[in-house]
N, C-alpha and C. Protein backbone atom coordinates (compact mmCIF):
# COMPACT_ATOMS: atom_id res chain seq x y z
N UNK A 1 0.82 -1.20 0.00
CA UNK A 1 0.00 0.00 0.00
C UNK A 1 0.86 1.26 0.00
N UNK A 2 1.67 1.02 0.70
CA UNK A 2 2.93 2.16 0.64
C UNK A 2 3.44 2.41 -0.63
N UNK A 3 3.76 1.49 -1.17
CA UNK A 3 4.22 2.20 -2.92
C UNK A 3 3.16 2.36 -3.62
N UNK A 4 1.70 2.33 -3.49
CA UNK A 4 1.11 2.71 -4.50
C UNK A 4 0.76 4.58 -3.99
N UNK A 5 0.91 4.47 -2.91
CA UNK A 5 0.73 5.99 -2.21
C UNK A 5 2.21 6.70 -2.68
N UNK A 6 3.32 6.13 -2.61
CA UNK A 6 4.05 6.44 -3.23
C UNK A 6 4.23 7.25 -4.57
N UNK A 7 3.74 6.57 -5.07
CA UNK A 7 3.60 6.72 -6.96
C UNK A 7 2.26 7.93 -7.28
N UNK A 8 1.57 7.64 -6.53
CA UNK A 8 0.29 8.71 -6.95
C UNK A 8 0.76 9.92 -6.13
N UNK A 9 1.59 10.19 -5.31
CA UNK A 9 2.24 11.57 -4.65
C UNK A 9 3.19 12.28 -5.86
N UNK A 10 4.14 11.19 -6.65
CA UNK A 10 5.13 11.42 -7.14
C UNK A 10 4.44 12.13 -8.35
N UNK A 11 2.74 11.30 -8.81
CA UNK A 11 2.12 11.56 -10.25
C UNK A 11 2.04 13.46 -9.75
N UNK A 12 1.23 13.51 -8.50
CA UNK A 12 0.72 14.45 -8.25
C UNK A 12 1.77 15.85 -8.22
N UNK A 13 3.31 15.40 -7.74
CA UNK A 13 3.98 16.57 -7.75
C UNK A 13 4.50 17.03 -9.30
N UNK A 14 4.76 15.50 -10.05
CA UNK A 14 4.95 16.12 -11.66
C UNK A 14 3.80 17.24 -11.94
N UNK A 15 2.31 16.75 -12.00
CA UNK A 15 1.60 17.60 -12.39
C UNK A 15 1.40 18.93 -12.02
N UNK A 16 1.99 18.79 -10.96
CA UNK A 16 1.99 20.81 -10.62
C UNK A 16 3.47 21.28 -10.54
N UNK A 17 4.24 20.32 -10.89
CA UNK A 17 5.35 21.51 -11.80
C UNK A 17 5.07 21.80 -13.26
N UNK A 18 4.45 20.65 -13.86
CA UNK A 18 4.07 20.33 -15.64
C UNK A 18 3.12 21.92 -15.15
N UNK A 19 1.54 22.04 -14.90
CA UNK A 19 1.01 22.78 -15.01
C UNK A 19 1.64 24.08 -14.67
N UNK A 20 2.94 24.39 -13.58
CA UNK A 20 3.71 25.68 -13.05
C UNK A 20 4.73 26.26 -14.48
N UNK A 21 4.98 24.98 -15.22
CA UNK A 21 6.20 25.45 -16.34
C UNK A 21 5.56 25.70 -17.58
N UNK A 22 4.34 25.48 -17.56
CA UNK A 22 3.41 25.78 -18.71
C UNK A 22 2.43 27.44 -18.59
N UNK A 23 1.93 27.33 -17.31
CA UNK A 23 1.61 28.72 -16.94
C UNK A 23 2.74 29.79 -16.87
N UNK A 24 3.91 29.60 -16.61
CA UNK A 24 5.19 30.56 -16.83
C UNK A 24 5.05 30.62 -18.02
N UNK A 25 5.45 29.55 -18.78
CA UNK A 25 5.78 29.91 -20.54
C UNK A 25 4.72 30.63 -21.16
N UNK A 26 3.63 30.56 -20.65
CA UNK A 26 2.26 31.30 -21.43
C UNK A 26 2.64 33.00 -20.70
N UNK A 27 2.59 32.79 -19.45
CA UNK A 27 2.98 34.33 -19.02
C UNK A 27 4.09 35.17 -19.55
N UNK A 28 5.40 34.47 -19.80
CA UNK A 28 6.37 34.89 -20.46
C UNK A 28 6.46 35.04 -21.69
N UNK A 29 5.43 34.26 -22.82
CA UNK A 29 5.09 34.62 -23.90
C UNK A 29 4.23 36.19 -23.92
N UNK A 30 3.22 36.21 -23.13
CA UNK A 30 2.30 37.42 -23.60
C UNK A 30 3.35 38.75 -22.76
N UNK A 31 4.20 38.46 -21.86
CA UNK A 31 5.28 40.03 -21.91
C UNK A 31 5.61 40.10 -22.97
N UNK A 32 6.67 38.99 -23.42
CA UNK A 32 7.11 39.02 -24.48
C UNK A 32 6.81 39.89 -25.84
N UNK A 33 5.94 39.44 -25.82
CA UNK A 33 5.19 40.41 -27.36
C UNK A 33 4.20 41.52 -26.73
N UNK A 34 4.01 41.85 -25.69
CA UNK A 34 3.38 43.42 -24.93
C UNK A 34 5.05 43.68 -25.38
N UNK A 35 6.18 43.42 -25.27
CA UNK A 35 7.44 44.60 -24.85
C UNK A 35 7.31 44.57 -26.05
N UNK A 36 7.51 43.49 -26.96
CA UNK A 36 8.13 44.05 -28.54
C UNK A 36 7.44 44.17 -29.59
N UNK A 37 7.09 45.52 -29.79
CA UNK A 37 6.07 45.72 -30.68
C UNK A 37 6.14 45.76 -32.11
N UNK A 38 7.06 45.06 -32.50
CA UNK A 38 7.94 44.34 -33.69
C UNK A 38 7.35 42.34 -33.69
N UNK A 39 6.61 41.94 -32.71
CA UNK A 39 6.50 40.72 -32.74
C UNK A 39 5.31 40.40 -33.81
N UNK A 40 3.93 41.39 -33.77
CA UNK A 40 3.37 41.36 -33.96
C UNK A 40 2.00 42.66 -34.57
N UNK A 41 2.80 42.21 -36.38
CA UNK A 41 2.04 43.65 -36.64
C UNK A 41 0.31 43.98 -36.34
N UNK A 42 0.17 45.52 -35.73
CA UNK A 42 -0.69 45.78 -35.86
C UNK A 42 -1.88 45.55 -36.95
N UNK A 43 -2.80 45.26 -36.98
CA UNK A 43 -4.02 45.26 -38.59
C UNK A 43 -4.00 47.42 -38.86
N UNK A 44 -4.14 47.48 -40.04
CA UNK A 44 -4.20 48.82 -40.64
C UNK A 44 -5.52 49.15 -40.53
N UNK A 45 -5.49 50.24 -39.92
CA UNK A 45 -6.88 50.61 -40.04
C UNK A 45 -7.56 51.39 -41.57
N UNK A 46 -8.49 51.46 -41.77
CA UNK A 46 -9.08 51.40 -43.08
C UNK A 46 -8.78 52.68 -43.80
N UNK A 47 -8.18 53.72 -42.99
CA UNK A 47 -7.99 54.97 -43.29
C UNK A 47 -6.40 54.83 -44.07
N UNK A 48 -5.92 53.81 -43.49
CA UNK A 48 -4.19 53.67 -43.64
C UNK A 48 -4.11 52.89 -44.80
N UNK A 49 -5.21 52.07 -45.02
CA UNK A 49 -4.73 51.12 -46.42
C UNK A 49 -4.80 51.87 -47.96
């Protein structure tokens, strides 16, 4: 009983680093392109085309 409590602790701590390094990378993506406003051109507005 001890190693199966084992193994489902171990499942449980992967999954909240997996979900912690995935919520960083999404957060560090959207600074990312807020700082550089070269990542992603604006659409022209209808006056500009």
């Amino acid at each position: 009983m001890q190693v199966n409590n084992f193994f489902k602790e171990k499942i449980s701590n992967m999954n909240s680093i997996i979900t912690f390094m995935t919520w960083y990378k999404v957060c560090h993506l959207r600074k990312s392109i807020h700082h550089n406003k070269n990542a992603i051109p604006h659409p022209l507005c209808p006056r500009q085309s």
